[in-house]
Each structure stands twice: as C-alpha cells, then as structure tokens.
C-alpha atoms as a PDB file:
ATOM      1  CA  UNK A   1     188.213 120.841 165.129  1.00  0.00           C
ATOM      2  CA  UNK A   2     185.784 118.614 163.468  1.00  0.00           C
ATOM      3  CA  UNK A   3     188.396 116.089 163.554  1.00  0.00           C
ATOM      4  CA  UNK A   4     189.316 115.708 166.974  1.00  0.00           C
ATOM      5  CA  UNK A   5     185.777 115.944 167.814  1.00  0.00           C
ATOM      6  CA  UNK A   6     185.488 112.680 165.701  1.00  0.00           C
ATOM      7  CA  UNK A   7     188.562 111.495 166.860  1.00  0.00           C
ATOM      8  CA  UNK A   8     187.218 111.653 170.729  1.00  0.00           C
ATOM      9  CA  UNK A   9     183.970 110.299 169.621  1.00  0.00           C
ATOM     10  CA  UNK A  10     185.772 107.141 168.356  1.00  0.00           C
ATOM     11  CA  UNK A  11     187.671 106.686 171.484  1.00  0.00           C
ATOM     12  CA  UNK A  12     184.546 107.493 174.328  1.00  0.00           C
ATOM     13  CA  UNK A  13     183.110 104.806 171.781  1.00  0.00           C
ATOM     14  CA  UNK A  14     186.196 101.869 172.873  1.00  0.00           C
ATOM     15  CA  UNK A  15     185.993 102.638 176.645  1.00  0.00           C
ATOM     16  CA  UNK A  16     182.338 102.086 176.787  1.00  0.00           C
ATOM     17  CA  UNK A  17     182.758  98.677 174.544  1.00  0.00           C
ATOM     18  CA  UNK A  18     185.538  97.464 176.803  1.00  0.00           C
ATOM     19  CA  UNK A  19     183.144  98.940 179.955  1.00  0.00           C
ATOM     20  CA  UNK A  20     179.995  96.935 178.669  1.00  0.00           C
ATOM     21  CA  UNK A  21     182.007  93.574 177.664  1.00  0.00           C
ATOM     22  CA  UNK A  22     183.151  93.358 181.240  1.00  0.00           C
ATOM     23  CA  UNK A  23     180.144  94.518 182.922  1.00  0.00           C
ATOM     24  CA  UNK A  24     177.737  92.064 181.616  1.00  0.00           C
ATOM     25  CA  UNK A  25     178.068  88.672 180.649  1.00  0.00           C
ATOM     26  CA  UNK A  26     176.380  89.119 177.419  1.00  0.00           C
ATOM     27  CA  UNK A  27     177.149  89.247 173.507  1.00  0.00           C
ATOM     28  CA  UNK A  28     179.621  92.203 173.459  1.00  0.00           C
ATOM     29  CA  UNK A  29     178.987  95.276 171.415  1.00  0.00           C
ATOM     30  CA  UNK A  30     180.582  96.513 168.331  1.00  0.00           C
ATOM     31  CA  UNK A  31     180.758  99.822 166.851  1.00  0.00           C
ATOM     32  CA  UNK A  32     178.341 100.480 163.838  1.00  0.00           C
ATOM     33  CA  UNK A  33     179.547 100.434 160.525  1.00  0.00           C
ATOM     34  CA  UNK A  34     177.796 100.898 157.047  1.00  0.00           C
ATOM     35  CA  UNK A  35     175.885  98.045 155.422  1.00  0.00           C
ATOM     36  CA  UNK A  36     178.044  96.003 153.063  1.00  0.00           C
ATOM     37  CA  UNK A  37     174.790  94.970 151.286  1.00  0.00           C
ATOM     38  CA  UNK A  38     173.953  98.734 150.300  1.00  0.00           C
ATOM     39  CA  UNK A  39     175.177 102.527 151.559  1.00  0.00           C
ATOM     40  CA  UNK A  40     172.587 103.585 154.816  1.00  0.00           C
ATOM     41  CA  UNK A  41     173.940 107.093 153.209  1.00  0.00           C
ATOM     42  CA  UNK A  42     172.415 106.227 150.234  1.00  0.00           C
ATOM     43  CA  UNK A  43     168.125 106.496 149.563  1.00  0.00           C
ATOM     44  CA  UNK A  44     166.479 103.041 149.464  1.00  0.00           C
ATOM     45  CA  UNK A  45     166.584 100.917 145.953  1.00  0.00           C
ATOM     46  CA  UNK A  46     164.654  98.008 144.667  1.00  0.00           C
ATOM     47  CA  UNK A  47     167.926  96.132 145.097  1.00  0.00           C
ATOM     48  CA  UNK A  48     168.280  97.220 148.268  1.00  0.00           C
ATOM     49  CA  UNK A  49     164.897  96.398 149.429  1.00  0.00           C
ATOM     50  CA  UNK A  50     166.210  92.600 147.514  1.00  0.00           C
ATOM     51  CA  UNK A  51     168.958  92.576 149.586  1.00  0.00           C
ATOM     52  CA  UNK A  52     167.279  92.997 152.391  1.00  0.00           C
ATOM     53  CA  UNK A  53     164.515  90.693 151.920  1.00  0.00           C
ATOM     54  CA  UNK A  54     167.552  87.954 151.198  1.00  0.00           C
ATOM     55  CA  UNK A  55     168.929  88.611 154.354  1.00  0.00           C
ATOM     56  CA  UNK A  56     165.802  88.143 156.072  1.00  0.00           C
ATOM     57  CA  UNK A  57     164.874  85.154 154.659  1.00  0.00           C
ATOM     58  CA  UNK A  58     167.909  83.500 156.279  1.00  0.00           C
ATOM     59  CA  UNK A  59     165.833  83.697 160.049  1.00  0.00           C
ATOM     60  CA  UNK A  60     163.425  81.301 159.699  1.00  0.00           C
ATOM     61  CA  UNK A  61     160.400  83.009 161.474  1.00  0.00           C
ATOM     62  CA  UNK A  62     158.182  81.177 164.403  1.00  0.00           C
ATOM     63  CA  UNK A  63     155.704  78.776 162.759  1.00  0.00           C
ATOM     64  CA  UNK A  64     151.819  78.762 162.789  1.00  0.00           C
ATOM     65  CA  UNK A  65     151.880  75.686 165.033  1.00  0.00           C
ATOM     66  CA  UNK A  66     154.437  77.558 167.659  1.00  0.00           C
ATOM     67  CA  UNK A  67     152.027  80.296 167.339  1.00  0.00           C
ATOM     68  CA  UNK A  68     149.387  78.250 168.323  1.00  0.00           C
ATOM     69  CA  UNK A  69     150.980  77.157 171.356  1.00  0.00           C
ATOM     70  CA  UNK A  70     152.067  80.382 172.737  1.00  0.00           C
ATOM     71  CA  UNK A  71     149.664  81.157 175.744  1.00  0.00           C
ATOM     72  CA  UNK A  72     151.081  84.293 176.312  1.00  0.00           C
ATOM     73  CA  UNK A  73     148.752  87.356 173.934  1.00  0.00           C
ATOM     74  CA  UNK A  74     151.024  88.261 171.063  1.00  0.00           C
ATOM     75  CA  UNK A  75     151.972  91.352 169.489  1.00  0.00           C
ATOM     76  CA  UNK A  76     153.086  92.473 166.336  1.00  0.00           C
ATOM     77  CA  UNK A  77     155.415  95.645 165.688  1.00  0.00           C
ATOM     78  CA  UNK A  78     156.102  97.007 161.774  1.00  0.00           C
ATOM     79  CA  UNK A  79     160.358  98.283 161.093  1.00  0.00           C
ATOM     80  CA  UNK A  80     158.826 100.946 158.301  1.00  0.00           C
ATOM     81  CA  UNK A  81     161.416 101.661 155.765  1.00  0.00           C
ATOM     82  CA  UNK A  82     160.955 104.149 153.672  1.00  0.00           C
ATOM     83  CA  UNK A  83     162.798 107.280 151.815  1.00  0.00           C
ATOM     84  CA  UNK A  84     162.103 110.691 152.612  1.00  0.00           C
ATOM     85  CA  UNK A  85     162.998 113.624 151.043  1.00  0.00           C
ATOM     86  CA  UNK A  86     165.779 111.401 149.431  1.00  0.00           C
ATOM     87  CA  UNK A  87     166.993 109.776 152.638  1.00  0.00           C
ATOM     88  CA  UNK A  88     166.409 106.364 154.041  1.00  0.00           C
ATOM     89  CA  UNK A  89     165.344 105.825 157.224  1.00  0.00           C
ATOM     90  CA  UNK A  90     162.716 104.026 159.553  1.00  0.00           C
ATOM     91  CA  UNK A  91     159.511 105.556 160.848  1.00  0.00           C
ATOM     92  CA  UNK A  92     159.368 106.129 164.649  1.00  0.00           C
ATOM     93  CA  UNK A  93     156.300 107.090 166.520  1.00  0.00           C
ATOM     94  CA  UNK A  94     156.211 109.178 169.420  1.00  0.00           C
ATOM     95  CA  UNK A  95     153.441 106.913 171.953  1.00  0.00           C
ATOM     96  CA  UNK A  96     150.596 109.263 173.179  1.00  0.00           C
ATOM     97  CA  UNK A  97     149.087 109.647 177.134  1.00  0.00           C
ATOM     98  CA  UNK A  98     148.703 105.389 177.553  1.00  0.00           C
ATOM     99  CA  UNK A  99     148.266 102.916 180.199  1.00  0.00           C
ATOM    100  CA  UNK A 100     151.295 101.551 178.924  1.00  0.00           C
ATOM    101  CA  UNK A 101     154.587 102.631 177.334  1.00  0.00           C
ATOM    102  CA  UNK A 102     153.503 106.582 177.708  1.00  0.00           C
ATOM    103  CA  UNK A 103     155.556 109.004 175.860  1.00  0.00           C
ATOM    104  CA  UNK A 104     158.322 106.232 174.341  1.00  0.00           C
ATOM    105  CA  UNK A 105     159.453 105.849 171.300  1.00  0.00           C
ATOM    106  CA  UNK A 106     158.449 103.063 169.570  1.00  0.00           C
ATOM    107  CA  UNK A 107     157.763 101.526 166.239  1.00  0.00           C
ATOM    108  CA  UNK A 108     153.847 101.261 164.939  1.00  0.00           C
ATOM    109  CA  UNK A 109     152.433  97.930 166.523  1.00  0.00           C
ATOM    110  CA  UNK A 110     150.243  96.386 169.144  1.00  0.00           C
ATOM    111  CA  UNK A 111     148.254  93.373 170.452  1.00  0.00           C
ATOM    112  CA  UNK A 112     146.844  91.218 167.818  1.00  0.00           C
ATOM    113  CA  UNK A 113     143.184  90.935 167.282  1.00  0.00           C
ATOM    114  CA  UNK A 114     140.835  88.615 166.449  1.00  0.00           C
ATOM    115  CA  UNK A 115     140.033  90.066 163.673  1.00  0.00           C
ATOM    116  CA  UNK A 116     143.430  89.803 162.262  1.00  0.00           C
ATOM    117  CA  UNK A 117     144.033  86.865 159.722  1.00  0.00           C
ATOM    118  CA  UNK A 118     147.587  86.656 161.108  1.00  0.00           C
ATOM    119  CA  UNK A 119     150.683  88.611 162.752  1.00  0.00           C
ATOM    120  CA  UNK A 120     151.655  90.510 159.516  1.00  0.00           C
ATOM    121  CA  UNK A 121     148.055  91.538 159.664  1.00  0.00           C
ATOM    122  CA  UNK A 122     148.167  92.858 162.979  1.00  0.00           C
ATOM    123  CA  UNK A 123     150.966  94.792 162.465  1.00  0.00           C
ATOM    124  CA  UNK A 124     149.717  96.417 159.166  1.00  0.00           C
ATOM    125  CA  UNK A 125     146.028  96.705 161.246  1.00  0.00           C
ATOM    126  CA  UNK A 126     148.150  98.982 163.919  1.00  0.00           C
ATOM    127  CA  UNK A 127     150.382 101.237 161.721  1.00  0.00           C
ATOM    128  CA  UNK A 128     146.787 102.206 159.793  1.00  0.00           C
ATOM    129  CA  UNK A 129     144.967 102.724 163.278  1.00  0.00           C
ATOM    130  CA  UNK A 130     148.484 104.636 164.077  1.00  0.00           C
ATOM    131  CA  UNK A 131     149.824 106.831 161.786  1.00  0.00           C
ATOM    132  CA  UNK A 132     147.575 106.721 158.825  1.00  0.00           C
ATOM    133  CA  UNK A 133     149.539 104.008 156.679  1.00  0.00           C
ATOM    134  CA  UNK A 134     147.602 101.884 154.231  1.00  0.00           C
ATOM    135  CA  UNK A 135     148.371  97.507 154.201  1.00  0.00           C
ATOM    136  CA  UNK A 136     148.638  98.587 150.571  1.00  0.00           C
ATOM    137  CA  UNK A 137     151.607 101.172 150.920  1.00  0.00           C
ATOM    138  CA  UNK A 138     153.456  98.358 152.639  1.00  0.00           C
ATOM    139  CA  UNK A 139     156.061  96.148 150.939  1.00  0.00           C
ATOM    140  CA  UNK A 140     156.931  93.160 153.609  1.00  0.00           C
ATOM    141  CA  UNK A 141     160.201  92.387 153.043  1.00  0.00           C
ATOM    142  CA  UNK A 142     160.566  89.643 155.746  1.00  0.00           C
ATOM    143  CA  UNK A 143     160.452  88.485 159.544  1.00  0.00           C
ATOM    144  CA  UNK A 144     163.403  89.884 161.810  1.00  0.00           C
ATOM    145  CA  UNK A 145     163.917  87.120 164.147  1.00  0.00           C
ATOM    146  CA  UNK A 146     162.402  85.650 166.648  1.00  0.00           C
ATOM    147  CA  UNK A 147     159.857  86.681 169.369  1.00  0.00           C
ATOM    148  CA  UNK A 148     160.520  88.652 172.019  1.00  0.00           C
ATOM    149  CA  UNK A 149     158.776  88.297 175.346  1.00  0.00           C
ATOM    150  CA  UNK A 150     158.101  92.081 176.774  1.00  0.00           C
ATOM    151  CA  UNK A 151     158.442  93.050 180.542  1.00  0.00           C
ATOM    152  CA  UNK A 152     154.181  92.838 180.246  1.00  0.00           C
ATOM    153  CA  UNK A 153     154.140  89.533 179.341  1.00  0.00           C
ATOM    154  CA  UNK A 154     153.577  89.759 175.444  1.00  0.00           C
ATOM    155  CA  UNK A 155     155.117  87.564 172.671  1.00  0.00           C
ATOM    156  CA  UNK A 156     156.342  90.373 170.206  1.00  0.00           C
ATOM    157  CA  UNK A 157     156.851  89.612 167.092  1.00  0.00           C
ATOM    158  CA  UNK A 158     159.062  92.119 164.466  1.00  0.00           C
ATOM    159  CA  UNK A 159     158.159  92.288 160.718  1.00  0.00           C
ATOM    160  CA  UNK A 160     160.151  94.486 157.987  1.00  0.00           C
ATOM    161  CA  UNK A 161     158.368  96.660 155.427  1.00  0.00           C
ATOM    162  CA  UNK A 162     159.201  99.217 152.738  1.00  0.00           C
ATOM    163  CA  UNK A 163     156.902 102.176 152.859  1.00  0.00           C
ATOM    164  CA  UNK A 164     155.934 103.117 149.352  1.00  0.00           C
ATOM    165  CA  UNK A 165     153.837 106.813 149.049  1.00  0.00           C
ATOM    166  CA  UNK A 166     150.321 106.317 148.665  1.00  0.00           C
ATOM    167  CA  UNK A 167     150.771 108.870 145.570  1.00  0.00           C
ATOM    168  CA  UNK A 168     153.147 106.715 143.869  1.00  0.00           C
ATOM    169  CA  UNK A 169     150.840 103.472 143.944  1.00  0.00           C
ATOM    170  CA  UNK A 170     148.561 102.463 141.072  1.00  0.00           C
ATOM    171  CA  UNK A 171     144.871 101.863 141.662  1.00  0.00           C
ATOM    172  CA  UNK A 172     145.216  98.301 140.995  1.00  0.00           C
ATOM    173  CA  UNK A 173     148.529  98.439 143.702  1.00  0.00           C
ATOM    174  CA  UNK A 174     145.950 100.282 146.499  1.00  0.00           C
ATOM    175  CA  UNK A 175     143.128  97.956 145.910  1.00  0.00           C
ATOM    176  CA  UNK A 176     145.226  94.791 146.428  1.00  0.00           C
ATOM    177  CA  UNK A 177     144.852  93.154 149.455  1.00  0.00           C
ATOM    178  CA  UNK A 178     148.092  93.015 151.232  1.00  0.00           C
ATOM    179  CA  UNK A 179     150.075  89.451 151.993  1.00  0.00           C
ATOM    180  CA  UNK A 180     149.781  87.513 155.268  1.00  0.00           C
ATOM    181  CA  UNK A 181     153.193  85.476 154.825  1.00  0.00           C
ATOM    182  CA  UNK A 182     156.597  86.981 155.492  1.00  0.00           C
ATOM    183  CA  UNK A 183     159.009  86.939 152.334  1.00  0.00           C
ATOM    184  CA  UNK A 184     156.297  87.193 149.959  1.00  0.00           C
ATOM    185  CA  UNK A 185     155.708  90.552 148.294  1.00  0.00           C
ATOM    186  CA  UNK A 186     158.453  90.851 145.521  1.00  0.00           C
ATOM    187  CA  UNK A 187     160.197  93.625 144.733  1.00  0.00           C
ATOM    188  CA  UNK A 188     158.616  94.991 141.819  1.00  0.00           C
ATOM    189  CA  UNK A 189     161.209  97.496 139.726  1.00  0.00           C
ATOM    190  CA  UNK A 190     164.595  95.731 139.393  1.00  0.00           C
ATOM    191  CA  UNK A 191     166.317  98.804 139.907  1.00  0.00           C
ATOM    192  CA  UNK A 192     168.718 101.318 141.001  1.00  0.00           C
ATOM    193  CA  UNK A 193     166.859 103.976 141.049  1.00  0.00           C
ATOM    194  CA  UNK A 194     166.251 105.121 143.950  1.00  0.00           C
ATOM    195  CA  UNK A 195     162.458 104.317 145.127  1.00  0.00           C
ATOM    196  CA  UNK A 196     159.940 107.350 145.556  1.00  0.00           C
ATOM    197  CA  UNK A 197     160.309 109.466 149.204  1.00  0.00           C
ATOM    198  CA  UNK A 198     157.255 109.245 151.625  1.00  0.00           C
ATOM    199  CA  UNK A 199     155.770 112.585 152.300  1.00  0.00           C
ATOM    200  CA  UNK A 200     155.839 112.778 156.349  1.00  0.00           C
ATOM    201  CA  UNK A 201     153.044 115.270 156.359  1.00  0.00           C
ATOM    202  CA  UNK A 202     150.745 112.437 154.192  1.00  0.00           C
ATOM    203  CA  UNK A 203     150.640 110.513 157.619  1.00  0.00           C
ATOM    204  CA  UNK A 204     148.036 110.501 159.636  1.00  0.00           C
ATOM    205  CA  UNK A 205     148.696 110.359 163.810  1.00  0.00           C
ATOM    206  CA  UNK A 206     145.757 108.999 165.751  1.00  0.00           C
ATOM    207  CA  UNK A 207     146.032 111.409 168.358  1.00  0.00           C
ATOM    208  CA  UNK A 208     144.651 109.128 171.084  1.00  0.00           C
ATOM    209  CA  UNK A 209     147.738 107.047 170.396  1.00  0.00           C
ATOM    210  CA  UNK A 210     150.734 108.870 168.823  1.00  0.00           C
ATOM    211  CA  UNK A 211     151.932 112.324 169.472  1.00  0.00           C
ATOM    212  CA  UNK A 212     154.644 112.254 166.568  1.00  0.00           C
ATOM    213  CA  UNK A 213     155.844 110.163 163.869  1.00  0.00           C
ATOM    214  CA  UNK A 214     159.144 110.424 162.224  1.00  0.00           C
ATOM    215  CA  UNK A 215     161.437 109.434 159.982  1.00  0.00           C
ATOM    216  CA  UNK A 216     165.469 108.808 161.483  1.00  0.00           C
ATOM    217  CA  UNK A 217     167.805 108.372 158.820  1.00  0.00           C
ATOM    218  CA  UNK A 218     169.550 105.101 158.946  1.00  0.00           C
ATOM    219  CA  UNK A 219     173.344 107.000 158.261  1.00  0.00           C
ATOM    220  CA  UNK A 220     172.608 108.697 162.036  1.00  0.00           C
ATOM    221  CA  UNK A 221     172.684 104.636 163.368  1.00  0.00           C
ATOM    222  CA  UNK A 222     176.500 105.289 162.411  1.00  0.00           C
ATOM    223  CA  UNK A 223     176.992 108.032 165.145  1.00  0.00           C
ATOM    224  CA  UNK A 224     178.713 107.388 167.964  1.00  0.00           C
ATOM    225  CA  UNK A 225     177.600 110.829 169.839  1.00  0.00           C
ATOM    226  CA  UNK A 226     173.811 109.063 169.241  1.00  0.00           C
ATOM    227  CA  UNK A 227     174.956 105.476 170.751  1.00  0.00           C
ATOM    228  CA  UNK A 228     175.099 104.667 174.458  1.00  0.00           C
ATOM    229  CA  UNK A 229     175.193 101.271 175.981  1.00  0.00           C
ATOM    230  CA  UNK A 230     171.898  99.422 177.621  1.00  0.00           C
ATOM    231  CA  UNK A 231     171.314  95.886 178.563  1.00  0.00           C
ATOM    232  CA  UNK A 232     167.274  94.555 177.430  1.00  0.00           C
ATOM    233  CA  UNK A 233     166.350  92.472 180.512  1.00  0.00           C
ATOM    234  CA  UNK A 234     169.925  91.474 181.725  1.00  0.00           C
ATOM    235  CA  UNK A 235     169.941  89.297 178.180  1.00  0.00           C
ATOM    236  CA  UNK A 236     171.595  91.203 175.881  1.00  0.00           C
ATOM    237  CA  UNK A 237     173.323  94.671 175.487  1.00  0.00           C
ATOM    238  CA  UNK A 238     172.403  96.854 172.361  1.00  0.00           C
ATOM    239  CA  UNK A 239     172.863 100.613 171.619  1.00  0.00           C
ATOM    240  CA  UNK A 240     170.092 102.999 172.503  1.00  0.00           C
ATOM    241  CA  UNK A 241     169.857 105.898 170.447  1.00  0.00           C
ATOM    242  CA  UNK A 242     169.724 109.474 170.679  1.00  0.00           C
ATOM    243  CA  UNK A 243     166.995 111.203 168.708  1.00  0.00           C
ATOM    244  CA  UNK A 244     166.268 113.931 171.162  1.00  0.00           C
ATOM    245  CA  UNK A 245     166.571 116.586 167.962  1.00  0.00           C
ATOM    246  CA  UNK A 246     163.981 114.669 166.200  1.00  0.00           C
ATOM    247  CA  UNK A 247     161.023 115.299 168.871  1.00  0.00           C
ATOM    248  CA  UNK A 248     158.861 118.383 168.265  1.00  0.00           C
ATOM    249  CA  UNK A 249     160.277 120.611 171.237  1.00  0.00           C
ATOM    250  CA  UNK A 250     156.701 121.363 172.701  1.00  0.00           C
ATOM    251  CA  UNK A 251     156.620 117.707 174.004  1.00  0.00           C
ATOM    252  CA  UNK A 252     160.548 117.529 174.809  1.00  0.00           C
ATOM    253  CA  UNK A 253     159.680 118.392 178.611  1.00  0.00           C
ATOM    254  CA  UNK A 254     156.632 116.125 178.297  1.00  0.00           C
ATOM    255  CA  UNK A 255     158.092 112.911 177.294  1.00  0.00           C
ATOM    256  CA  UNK A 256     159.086 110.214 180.922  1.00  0.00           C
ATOM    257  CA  UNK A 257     162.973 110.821 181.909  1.00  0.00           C
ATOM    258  CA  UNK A 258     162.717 108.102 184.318  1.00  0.00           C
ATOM    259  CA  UNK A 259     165.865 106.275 185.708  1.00  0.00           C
ATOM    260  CA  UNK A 260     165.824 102.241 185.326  1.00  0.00           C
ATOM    261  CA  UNK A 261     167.712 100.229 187.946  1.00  0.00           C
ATOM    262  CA  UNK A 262     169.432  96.746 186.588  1.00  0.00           C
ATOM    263  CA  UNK A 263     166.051  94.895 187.497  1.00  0.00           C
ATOM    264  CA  UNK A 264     163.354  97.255 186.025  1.00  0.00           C
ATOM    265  CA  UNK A 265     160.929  96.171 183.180  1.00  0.00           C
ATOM    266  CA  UNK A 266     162.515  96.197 179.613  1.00  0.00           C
ATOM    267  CA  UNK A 267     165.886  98.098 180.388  1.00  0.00           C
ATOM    268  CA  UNK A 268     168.882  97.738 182.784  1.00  0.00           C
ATOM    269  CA  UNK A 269     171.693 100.147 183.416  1.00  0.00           C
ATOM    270  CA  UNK A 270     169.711 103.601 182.306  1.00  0.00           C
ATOM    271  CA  UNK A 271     171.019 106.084 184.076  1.00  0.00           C
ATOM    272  CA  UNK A 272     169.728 109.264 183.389  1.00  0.00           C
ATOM    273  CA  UNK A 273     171.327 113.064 183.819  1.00  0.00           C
ATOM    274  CA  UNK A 274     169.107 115.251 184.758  1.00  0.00           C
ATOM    275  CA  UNK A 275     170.877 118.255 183.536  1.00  0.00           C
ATOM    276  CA  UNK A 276     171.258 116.740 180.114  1.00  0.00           C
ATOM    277  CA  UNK A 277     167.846 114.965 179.376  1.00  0.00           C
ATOM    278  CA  UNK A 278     167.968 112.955 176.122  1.00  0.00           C
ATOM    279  CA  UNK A 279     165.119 110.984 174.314  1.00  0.00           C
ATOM    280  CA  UNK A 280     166.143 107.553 173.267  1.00  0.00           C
ATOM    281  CA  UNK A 281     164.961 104.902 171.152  1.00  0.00           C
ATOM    282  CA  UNK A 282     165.704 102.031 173.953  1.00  0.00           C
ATOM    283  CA  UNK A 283     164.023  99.043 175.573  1.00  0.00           C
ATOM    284  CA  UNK A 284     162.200  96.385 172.975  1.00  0.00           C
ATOM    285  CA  UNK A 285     162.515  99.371 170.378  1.00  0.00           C
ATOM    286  CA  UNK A 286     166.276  99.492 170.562  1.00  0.00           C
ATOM    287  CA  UNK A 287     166.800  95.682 171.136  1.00  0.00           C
ATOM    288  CA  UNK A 288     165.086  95.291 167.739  1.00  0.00           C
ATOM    289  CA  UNK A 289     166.492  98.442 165.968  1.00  0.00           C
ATOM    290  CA  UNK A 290     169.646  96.940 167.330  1.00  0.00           C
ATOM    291  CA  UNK A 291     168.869  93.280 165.687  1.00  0.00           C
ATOM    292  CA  UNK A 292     167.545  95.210 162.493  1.00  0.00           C
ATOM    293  CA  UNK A 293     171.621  96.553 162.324  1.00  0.00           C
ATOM    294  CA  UNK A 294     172.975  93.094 162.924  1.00  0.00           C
ATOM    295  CA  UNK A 295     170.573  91.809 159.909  1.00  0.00           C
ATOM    296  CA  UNK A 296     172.011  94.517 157.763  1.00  0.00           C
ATOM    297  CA  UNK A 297     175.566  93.860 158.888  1.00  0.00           C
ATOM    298  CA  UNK A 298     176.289  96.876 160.434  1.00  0.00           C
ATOM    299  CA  UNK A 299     177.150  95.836 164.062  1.00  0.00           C
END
C-alpha cells in the first residue's frame, strides 16, 4: 500500500513538471532529491555546515557600493539552520496580526535600521526582536544570492546561519560580538559529530510579531505530497510547501486562505480548495527556500 501510494506520488509529481514547463516560460522544475554534499536525513555536522558555507561562497553577494545605490529600503531575512531533537531543519515563523504579510509563513527578518551596522546585522537585529535568538547563537555561513525585490517594493536580501543552543555556547562564544561580513564565521569543530539540537521551547516569540516558530525538517523538502507548483511574480516557478501539520491547530482556521490570480503581489497561479485548506511556505519564503535547495543541490 505504502508503495503505490509512493508510486502515485512520483507520477502526480511528472504531470505537474510537464504542466508547469509548458505553462510558463520560466526555468522548469525538477523533482527534489537529497543533497550530494551531505544526507538532509541526516542531523547537521561541522562539515556540513563547511560544505555549505563552500557552496555559498560561490554567489558572490551584492556589494557595499550596489548597496549604496539601491533607493529602494532594504530588508534582510535569516535561513536558520539548526538541529532539533536530532533532526535538521530550518526555523519558520508563523507572522502575527500585521499591516503586512499577516498570518504567513516566513523566515525571521525585516526592514533594516539605522541602527544596524549592515544587512547581516539587520537580519540577526530581527530574529532577536522575533523569536528570542541571540547574534551570538548564530553561525553565518554565507549570502544566498542575490536580492530580491518584494511585491512592496523592498530589496530583500537572504543570509544563511547555523543556529547553535544558547546552552551549548561558552561565555567567551555569547559575549562575542557577532560578524558583519558574509563567509566569515568559521566552522569551529572539524567534525562529524553531529552539532548540538536547539531546544524549540528556549525561543522566545514576540507576540506582537510571531504567533509560532518552528523547526521543518529539511528530509520533508523531499516529499512530493508537500510540493505543489507556484510561479514568484511571473519570474520563476518554485515549489511551495505544505506544512499545514506543523501549525498549532488553534490558529489553523486563523491563518489567510486567500486565492492569488496570475497578477497578484508575490505569487501567481495559487489556487486554493476550500474544502482542503493547506498552509504553505510560498511567495518570497518559498522562492528562497526554493533557491536554498538549488544551493544544496537538491533541485
């Protein structure tokens, strides 16, 4: 049984490639597979986090001067890796009651400040105001690409970290200040063993701005039954994902089920089933969830 429910997995997963390759004239998708770098089954390693951070370094992030020159306000989001109870995975948060982006999922992040020495800083800045997670727990592992321009107008940029527990960190480790340049905190343990698991219930949600946080285990990106098909501003088609049994089921009926048409905001093609409501990591999320696969190899 478990078999042929695979089996039609796999092949609902080919008619919606061949679907999405002729519906939009945009870099086709593949189907997930694991990392060739490390096991996504596997918890997280100091030579994982290495090879990472190597594959990273090959996307040359955008420069102080291009920075500079952006008008547009820029924003900066955080990819939290981290282990948990043995398993790897990212950290999702579950957006409170906002003017913008209410209810989505979404990784810690937000506007730069002034106050911020830089865009790793602002991202670190927002996953403290966030969910509770010190610049000193955070291992920056690298840039992911490029900006991306939002559907309000910001210049987002994407920044990988390994989440180390607070617990695990010596006092000289907590009192360090944390770096401001992609690429440059080394791995520390050459190792592989895996790295310590993050206690979930050691984070702490600002209410006013996150309703949940999370951790999704990075073997569930290999699910077909999670993946469906969405197009980020009729640029480029990625994989949403599924994570409906992840949200607390008190805010399940809460969270926006809205439908997108091909020419709203962040997503295109979103069509949603009111009889079978599902929460998905989609829009900017996804796109860069989606180019946080490609990094790793897996699509």
């Amino acid at each position: 049984m478990m078999k042929r429910a695979a089996s039609l997995a796999s092949g609902r997963l080919e008619q919606i490639l061949r679907h999405v390759s002729t519906s939009f004239n945009v870099r086709p998708l593949t189907k997930p597979v694991d990392s060739t770098f490390f096991s996504v089954a596997e918890p997280l390693t100091s030579d994982a986090l290495r090879a990472i951070s190597r594959q990273l370094e090959k996307y040359t992030p955008m420069t102080a001067a291009a920075i500079a020159c952006d008008s547009r306000p820029a924003a900066s989001v955080l990819i939290g890796l981290c282990n948990v109870d043995g398993v790897s995975g990212v950290l999702l948060e579950v957006r409170a009651k906002l003017r913008t982006h209410s209810g989505e999922i979404s990784f810690p992040g937000g506007k730069a400040d002034e106050i911020d020495a830089n865009l790793v800083d602002a991202a670190l800045r927002e996953a403290f105001e966030e969910i509770g997670v010190r610049p000193s727990q955070v291992e920056i592992l690298g840039c992911l690409a490029q900006p991306t321009v939002s559907s309000t107008g910001l210049t987002v940029h994407c920044y990988v970290g390994f989440i180390h527990p607070y617990e695990e960190l010596s006092p000289g480790a907590r009192k360090r200040t944390p770096s401001l340049v992609p690429n440059s905190h080394p791995v520390s343990i050459p190792s592989s063993i895996p790295l310590p698991s993050l206690s979930i219930n050691s984070l702490r949600p600002n209410p006013s701005e996150v309703q949940q946080v999370f951790q999704f285990p990075l073997s569930y990106l290999l699910s077909p039954l999670r993946l469906r098909p969405h197009n980020l501003l009729m640029r480029s088609s990625y994989w949403a994902i599924d994570v409906t049994d992840f949200i607390k089921p008190e805010l399940r009926g809460l969270l926006p089920n809205v439908p997108c048409s091909p020419n709203d905001g962040d997503e295109a093609g979103r069509i949603v089933d009111p009889a079978v409501p599902k929460i998905e990591v989609w829009g900017l999320t996804g796109h860069y969830m989606n180019v946080f696969m490609r990094r790793l190899m897996m699509l």
